[in-house]
C-alpha atoms as a PDB file:
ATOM      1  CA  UNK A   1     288.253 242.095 131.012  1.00  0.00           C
ATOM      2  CA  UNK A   2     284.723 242.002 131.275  1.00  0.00           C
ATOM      3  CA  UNK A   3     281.590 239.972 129.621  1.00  0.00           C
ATOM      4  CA  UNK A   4     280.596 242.067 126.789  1.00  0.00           C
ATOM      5  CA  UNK A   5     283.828 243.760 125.989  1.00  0.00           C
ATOM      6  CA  UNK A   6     285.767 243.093 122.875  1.00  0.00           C
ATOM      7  CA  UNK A   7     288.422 240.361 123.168  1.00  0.00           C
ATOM      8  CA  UNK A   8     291.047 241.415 120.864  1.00  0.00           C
ATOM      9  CA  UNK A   9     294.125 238.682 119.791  1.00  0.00           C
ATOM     10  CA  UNK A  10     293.938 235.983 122.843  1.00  0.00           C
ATOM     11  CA  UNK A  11     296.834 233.743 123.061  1.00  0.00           C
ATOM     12  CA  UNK A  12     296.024 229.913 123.414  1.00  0.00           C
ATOM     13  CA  UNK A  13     298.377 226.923 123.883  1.00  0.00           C
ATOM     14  CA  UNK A  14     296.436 223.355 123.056  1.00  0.00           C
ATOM     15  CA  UNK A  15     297.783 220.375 124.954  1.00  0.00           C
ATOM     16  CA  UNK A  16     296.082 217.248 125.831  1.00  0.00           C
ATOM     17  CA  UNK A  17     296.740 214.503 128.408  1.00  0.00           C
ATOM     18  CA  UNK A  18     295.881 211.062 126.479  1.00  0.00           C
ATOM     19  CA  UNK A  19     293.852 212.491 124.260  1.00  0.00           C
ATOM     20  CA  UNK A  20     291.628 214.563 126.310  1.00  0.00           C
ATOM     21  CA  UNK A  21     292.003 218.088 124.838  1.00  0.00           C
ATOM     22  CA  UNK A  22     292.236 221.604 126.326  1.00  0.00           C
ATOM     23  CA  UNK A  23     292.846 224.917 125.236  1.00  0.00           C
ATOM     24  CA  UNK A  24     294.607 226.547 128.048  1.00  0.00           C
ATOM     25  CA  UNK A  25     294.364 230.482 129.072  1.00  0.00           C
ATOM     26  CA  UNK A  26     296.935 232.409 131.132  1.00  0.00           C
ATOM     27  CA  UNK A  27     294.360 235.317 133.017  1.00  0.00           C
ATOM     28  CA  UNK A  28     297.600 235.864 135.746  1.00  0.00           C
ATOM     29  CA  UNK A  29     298.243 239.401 134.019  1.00  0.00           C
ATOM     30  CA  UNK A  30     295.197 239.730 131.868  1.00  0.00           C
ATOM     31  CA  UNK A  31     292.151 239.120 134.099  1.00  0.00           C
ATOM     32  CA  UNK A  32     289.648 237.047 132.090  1.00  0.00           C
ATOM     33  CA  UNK A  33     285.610 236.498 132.168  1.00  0.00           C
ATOM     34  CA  UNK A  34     284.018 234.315 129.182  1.00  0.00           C
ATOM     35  CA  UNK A  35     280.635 234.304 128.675  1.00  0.00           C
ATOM     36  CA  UNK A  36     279.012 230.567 128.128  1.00  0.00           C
ATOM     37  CA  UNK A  37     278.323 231.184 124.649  1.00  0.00           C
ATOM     38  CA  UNK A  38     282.300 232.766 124.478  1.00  0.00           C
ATOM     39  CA  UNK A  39     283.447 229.125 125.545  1.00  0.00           C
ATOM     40  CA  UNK A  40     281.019 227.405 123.354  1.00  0.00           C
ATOM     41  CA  UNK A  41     282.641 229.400 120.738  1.00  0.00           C
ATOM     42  CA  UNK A  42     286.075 228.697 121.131  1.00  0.00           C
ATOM     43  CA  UNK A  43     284.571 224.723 121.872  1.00  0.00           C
ATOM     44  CA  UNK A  44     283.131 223.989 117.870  1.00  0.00           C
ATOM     45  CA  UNK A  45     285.749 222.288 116.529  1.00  0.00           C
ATOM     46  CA  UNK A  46     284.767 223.259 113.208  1.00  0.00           C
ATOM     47  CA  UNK A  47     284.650 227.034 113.476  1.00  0.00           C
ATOM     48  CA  UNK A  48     286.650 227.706 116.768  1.00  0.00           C
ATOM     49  CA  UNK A  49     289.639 225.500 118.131  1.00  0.00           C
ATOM     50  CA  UNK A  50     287.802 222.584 120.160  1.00  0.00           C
ATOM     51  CA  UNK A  51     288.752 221.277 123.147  1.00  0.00           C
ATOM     52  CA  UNK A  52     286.736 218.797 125.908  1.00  0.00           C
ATOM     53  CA  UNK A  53     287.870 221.348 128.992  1.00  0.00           C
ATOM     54  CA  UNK A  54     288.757 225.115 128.945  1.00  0.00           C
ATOM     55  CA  UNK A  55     291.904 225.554 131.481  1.00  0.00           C
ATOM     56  CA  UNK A  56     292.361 229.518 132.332  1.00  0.00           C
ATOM     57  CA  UNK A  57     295.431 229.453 134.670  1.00  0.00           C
ATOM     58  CA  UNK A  58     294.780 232.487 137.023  1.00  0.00           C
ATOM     59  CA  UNK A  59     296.762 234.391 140.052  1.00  0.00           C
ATOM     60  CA  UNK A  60     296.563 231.967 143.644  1.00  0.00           C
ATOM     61  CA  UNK A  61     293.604 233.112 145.897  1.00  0.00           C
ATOM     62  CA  UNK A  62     295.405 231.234 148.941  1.00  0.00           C
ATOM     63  CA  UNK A  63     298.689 229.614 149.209  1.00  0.00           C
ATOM     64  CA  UNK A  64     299.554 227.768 146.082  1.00  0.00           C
ATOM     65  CA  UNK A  65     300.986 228.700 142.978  1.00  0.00           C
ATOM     66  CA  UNK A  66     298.019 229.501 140.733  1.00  0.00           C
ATOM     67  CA  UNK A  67     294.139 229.292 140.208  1.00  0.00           C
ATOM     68  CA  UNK A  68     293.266 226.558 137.492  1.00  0.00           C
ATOM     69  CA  UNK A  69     289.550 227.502 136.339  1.00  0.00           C
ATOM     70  CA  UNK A  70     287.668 224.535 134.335  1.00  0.00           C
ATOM     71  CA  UNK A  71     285.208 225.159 131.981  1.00  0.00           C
ATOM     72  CA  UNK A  72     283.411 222.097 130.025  1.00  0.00           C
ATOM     73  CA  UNK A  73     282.782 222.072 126.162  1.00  0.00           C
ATOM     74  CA  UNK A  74     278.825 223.233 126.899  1.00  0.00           C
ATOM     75  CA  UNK A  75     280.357 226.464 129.352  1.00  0.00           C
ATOM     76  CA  UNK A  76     279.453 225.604 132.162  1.00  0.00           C
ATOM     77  CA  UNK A  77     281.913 225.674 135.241  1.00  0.00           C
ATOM     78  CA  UNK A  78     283.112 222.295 136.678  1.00  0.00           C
ATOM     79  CA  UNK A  79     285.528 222.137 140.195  1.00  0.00           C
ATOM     80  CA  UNK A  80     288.069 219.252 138.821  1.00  0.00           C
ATOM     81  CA  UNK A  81     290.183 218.153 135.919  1.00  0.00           C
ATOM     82  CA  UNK A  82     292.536 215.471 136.327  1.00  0.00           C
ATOM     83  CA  UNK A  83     293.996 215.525 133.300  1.00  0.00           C
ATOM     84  CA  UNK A  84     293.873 218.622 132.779  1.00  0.00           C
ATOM     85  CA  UNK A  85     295.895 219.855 136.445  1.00  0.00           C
ATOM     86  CA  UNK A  86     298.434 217.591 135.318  1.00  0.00           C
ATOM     87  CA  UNK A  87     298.791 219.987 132.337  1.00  0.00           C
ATOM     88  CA  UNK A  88     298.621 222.992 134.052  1.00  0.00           C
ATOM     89  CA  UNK A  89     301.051 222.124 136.529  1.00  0.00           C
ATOM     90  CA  UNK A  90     303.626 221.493 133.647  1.00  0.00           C
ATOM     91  CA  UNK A  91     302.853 224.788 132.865  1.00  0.00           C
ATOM     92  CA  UNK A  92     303.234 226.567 135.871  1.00  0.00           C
ATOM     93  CA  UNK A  93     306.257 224.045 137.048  1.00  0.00           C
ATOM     94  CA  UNK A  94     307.799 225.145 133.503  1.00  0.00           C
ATOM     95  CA  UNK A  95     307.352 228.540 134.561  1.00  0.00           C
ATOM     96  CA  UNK A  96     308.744 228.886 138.348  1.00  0.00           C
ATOM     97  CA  UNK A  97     311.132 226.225 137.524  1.00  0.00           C
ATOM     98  CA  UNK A  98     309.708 224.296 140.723  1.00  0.00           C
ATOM     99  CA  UNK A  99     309.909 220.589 140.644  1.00  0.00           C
ATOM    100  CA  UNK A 100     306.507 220.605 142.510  1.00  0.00           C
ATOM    101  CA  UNK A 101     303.501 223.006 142.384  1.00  0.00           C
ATOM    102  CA  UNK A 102     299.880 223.421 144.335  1.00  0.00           C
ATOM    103  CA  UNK A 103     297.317 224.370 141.754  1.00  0.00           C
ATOM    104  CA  UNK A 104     293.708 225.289 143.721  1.00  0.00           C
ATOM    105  CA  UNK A 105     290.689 224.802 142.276  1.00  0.00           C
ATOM    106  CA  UNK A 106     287.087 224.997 142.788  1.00  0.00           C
ATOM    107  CA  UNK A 107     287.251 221.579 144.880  1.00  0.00           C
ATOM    108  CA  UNK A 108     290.422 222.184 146.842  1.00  0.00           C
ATOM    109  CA  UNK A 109     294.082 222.436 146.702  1.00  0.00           C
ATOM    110  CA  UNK A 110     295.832 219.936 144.168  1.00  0.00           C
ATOM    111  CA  UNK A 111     299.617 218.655 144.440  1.00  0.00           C
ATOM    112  CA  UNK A 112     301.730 218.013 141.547  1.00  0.00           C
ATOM    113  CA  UNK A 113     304.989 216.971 140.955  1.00  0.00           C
ATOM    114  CA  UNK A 114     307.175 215.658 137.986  1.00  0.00           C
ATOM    115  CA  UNK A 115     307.270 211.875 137.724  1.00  0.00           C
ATOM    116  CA  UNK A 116     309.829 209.352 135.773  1.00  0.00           C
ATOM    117  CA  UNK A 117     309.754 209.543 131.770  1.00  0.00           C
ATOM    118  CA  UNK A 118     308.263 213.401 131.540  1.00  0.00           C
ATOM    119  CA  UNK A 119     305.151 212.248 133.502  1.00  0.00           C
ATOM    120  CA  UNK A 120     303.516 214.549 136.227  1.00  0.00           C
ATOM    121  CA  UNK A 121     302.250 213.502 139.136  1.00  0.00           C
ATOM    122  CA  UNK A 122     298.991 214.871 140.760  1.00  0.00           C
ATOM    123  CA  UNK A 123     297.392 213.961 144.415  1.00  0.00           C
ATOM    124  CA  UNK A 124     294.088 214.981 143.097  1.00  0.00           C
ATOM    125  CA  UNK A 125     292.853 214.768 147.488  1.00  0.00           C
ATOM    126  CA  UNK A 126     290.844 212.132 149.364  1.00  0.00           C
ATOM    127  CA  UNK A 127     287.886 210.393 147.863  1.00  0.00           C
ATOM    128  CA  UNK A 128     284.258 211.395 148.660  1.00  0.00           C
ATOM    129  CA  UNK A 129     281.934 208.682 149.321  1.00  0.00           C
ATOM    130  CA  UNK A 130     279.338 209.801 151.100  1.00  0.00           C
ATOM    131  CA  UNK A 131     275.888 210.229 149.543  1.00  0.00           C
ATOM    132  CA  UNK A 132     275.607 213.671 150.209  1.00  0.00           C
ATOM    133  CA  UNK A 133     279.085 214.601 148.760  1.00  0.00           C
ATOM    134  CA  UNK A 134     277.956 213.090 145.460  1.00  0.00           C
ATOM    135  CA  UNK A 135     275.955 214.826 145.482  1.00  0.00           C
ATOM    136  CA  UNK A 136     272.806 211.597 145.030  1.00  0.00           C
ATOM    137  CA  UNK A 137     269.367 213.382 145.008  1.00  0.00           C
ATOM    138  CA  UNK A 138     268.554 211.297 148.065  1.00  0.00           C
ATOM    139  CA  UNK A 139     270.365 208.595 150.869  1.00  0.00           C
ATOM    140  CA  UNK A 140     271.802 205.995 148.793  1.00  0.00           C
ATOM    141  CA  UNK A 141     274.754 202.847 149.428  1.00  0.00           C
ATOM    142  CA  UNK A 142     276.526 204.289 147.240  1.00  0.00           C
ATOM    143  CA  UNK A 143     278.512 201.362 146.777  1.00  0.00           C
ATOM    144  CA  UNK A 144     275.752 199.751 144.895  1.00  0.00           C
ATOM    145  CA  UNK A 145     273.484 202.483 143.391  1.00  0.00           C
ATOM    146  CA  UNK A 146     269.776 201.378 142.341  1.00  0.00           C
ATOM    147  CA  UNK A 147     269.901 202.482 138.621  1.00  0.00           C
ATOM    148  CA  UNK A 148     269.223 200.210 135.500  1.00  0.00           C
ATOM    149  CA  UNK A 149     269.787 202.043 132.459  1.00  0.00           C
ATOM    150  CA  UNK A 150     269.482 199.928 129.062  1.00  0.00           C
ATOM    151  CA  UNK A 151     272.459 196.846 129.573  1.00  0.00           C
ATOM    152  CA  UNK A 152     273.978 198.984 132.493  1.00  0.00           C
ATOM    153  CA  UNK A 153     273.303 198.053 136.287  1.00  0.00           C
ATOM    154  CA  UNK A 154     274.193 198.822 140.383  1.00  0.00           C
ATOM    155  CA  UNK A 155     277.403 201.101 139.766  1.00  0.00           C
ATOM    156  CA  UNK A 156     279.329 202.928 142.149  1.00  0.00           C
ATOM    157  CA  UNK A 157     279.263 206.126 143.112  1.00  0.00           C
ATOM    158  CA  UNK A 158     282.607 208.026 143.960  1.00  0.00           C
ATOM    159  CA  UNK A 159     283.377 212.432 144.062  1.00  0.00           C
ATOM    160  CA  UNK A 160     286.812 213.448 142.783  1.00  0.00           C
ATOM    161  CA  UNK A 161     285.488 216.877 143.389  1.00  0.00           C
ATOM    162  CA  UNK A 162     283.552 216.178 140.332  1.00  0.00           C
ATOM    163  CA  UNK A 163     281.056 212.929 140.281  1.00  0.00           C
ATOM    164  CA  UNK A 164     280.822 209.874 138.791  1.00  0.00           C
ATOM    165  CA  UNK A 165     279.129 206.697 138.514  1.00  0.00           C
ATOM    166  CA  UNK A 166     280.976 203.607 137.551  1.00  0.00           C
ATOM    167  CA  UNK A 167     279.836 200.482 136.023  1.00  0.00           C
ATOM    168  CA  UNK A 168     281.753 197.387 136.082  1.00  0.00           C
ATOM    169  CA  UNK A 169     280.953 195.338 132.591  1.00  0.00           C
ATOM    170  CA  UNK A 170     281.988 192.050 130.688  1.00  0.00           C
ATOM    171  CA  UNK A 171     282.992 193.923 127.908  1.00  0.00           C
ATOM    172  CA  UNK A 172     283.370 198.076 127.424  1.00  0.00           C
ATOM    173  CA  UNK A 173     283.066 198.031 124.099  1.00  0.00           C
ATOM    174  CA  UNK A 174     279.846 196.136 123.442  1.00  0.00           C
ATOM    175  CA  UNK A 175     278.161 199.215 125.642  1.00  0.00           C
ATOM    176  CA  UNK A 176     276.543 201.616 123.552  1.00  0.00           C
ATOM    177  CA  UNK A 177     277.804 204.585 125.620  1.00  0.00           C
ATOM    178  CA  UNK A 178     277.322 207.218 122.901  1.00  0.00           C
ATOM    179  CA  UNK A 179     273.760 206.426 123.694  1.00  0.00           C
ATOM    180  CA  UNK A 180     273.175 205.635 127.372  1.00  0.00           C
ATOM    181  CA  UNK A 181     275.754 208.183 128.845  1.00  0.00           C
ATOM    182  CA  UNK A 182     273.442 210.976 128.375  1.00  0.00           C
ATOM    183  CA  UNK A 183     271.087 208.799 129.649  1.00  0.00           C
ATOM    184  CA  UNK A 184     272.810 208.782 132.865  1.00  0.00           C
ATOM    185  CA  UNK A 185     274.328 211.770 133.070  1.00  0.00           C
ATOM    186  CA  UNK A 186     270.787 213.609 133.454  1.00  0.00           C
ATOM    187  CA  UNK A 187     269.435 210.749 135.584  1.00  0.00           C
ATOM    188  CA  UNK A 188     267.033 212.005 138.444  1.00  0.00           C
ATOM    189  CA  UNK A 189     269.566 210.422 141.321  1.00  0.00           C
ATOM    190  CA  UNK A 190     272.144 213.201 140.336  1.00  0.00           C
ATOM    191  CA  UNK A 191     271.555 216.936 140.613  1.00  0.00           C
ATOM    192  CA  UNK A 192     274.708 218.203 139.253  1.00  0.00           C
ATOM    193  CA  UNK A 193     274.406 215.658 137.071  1.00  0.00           C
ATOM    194  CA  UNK A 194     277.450 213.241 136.625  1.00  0.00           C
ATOM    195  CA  UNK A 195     280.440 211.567 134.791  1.00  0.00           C
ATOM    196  CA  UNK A 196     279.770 208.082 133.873  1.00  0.00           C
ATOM    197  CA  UNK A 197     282.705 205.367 133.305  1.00  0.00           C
ATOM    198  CA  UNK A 198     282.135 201.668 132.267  1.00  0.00           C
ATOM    199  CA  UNK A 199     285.081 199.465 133.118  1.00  0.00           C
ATOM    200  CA  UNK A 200     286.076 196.059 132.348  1.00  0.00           C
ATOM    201  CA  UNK A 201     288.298 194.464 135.388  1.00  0.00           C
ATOM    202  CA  UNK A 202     291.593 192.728 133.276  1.00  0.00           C
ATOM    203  CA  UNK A 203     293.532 191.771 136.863  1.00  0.00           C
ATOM    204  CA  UNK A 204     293.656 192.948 140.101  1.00  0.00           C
ATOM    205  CA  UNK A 205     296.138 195.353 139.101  1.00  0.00           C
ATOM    206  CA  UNK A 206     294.461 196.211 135.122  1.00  0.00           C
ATOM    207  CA  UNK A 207     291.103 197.946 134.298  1.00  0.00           C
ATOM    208  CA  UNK A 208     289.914 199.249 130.775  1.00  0.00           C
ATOM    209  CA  UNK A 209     287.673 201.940 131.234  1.00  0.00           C
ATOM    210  CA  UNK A 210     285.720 204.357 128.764  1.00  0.00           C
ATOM    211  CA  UNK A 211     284.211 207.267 129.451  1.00  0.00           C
ATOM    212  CA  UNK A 212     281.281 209.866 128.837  1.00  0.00           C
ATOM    213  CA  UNK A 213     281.901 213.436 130.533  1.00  0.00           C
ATOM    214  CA  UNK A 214     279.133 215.363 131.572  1.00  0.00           C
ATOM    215  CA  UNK A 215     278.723 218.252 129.219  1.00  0.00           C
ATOM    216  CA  UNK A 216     281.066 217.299 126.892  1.00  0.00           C
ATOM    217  CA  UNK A 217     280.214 213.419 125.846  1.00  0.00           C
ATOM    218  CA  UNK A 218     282.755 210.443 124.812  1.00  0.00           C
ATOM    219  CA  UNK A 219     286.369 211.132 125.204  1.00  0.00           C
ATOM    220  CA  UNK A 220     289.642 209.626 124.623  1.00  0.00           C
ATOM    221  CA  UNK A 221     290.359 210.273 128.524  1.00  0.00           C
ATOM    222  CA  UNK A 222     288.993 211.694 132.269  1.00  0.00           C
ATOM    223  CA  UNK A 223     291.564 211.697 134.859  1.00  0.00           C
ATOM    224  CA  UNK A 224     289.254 211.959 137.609  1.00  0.00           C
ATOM    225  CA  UNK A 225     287.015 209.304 136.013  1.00  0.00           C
ATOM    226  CA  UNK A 226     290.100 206.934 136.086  1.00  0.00           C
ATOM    227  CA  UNK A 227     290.716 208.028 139.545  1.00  0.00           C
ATOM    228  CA  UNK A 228     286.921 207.200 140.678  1.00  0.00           C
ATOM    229  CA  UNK A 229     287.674 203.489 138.998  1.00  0.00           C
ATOM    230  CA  UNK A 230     290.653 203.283 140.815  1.00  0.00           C
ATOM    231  CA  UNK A 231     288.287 203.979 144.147  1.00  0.00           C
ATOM    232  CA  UNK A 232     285.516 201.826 142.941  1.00  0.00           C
ATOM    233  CA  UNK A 233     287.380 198.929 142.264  1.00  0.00           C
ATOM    234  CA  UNK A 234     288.894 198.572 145.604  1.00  0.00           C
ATOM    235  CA  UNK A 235     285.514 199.183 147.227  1.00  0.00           C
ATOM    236  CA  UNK A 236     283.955 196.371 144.922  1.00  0.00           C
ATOM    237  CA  UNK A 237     286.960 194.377 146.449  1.00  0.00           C
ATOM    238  CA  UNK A 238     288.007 194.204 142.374  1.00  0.00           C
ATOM    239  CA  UNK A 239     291.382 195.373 142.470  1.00  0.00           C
ATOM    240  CA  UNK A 240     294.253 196.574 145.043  1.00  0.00           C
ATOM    241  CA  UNK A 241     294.501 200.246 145.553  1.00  0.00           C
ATOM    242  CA  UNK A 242     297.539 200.554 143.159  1.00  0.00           C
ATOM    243  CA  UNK A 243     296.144 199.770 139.186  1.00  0.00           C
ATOM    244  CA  UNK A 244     296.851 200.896 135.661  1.00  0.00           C
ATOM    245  CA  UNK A 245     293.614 202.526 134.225  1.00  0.00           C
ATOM    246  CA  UNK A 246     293.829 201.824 130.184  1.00  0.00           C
ATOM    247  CA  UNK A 247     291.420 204.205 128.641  1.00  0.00           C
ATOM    248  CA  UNK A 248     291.197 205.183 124.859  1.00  0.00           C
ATOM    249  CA  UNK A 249     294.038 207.277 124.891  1.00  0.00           C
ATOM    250  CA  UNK A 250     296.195 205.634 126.757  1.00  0.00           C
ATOM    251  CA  UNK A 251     297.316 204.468 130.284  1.00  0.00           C
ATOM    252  CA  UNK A 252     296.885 206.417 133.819  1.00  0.00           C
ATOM    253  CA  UNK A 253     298.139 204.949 137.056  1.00  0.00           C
ATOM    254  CA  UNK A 254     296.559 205.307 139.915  1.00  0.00           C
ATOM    255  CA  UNK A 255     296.933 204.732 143.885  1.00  0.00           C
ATOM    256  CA  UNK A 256     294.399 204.966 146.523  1.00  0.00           C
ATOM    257  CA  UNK A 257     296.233 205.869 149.505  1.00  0.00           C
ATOM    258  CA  UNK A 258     294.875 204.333 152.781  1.00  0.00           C
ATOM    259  CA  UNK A 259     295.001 208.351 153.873  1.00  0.00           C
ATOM    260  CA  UNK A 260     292.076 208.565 151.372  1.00  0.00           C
ATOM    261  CA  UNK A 261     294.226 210.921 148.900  1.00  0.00           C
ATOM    262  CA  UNK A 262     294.272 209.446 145.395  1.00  0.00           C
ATOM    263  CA  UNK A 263     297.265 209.828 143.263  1.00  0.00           C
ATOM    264  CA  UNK A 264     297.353 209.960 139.127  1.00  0.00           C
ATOM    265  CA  UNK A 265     300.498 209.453 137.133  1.00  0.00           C
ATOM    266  CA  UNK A 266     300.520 210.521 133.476  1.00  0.00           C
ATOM    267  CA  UNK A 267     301.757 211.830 130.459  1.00  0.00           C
ATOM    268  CA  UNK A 268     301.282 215.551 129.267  1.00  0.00           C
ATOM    269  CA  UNK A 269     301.281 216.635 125.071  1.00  0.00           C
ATOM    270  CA  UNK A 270     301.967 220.077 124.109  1.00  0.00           C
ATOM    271  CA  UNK A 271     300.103 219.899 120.781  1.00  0.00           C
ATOM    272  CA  UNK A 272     300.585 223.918 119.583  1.00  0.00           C
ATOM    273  CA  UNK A 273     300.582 227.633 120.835  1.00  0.00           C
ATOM    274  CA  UNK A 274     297.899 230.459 118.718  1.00  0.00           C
ATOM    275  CA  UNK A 275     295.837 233.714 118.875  1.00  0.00           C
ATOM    276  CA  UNK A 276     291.906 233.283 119.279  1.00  0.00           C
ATOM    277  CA  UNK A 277     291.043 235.943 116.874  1.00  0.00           C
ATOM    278  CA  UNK A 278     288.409 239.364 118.306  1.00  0.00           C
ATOM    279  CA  UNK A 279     285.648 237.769 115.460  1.00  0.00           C
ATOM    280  CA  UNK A 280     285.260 234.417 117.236  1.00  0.00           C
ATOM    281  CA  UNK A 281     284.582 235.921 120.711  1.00  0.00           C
ATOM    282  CA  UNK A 282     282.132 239.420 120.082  1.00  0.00           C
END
């Protein structure tokens, strides 16, 4: 199927992992191109179905055992979804009736496996902490960025395939993140622009973290975001390498390996299966 053509009865299912919402596509017999404006369509939460990613599951290009395609809220492409591979790989697990799956993605292959209680388990791959791997507009610690945005101050900078900059705080919800995370997002320093996660250290073992996603805004939950506090808080010298990540939706755990490979635990919602009607998507 190609841009432009009419897209006749297309067959969603809506799941979400802590709150954090997709609309997920099977293209692995029906090969699938949306337009941005297509996406932003199906996005509106008043007059399409709504969702913070797009997931379209498509046929492996390598060795795993599917293609997982993100697309944000605004339509642009993105390489990672945390939350959203865990999903995915429920799916596809579901569907070979493997107990383990590789999904690959724009930023590399991603392991999965069912966990205790219904949970999946994803090694989402090694940390990038280099400046250049940020990508940072120019050389940077990125351990201790120079940015001062409104209250917030000398985050960290950490790629899950995706980036973000985190900001360690007193309190998460005094920040007025509906306001600075746009802010930040489009600051200078990043040129893909960025996640941005404000966390409040509980314990060595506890953070509370919320979250604005680049080209989407506030949500209930970012898997790589809680992976990145994971990182951050161990290179801060904050927390140990295994912690529970409490965001709005709910509780991720995650483990920094010393191999580098970070590992997310969660839960995955099956919220209801439809048909995107032709109209919606000329």
């Amino acid at each position: 199927m190609t841009n432009g053509s009419a897209i006749e009865g297309l067959p969603f299912r809506k799941m979400h992992g802590l709150g954090n919402d997709f609309v997920v596509l099977d293209a692995r017999t029906r090969p699938l191109s949306l337009s941005e404006s297509q996406v932003q369509a199906i996005a509106d939460r008043r007059t399409g179905v709504g969702f913070d990613q797009l997931l379209i599951i498509e046929p492996a290009q390598k060795d795993g055992d599917a293609f997982m395609t993100v697309r944000n809220a605004d339509g642009g492409v993105v390489s990672s979804c945390g939350n959203g591979a865990r999903c995915v790989a429920d799916l596809v697990m579901a569907d070979t009736g493997k107990d383990a799956v590789v999904l690959e993605t724009l930023a590399g292959p991603v392991s999965a496996s069912h966990g205790e209680d219904g949970q999946v388990a994803v090694d989402i791959g090694p940390a990038k902490l280099d400046w250049q791997d940020i990508p940072l507009a120019m050389e940077e610690n990125t351990g201790h960025l120079d940015i001062v945005v409104g209250s917030l101050s000398n985050p960290v900078a950490v790629s899950m395939g995706n980036p973000h900059v985190v900001f360690f705080v007193k309190d998460v919800e005094a920040v007025d993140l509906a306001r600075l995370g746009p802010m930040i997002e489009t600051h200078a320093l990043f040129p893909n622009r960025t996640n941005v996660e404000v966390v409040e250290v509980l314990d060595r073992s506890h953070m509370r973290m919320r979250v604005w996603e680049r080209g989407v805004g506030i949500t209930q939950a970012c898997g790589t975001g809680a992976c990145a506090v994971g990182v951050a808080g161990v290179r801060r010298n904050l927390t140990d390498r295994a912690v529970t990540v409490t965001l709005d939706g709910g509780d991720l755990h995650i483990v920094w390996r010393e191999d580098g490979h970070v590992i997310m635990t969660g839960p995955v919602s099956y919220s209801y299966d439809g048909v995107i009607d032709g109209s919606l998507l000329p």
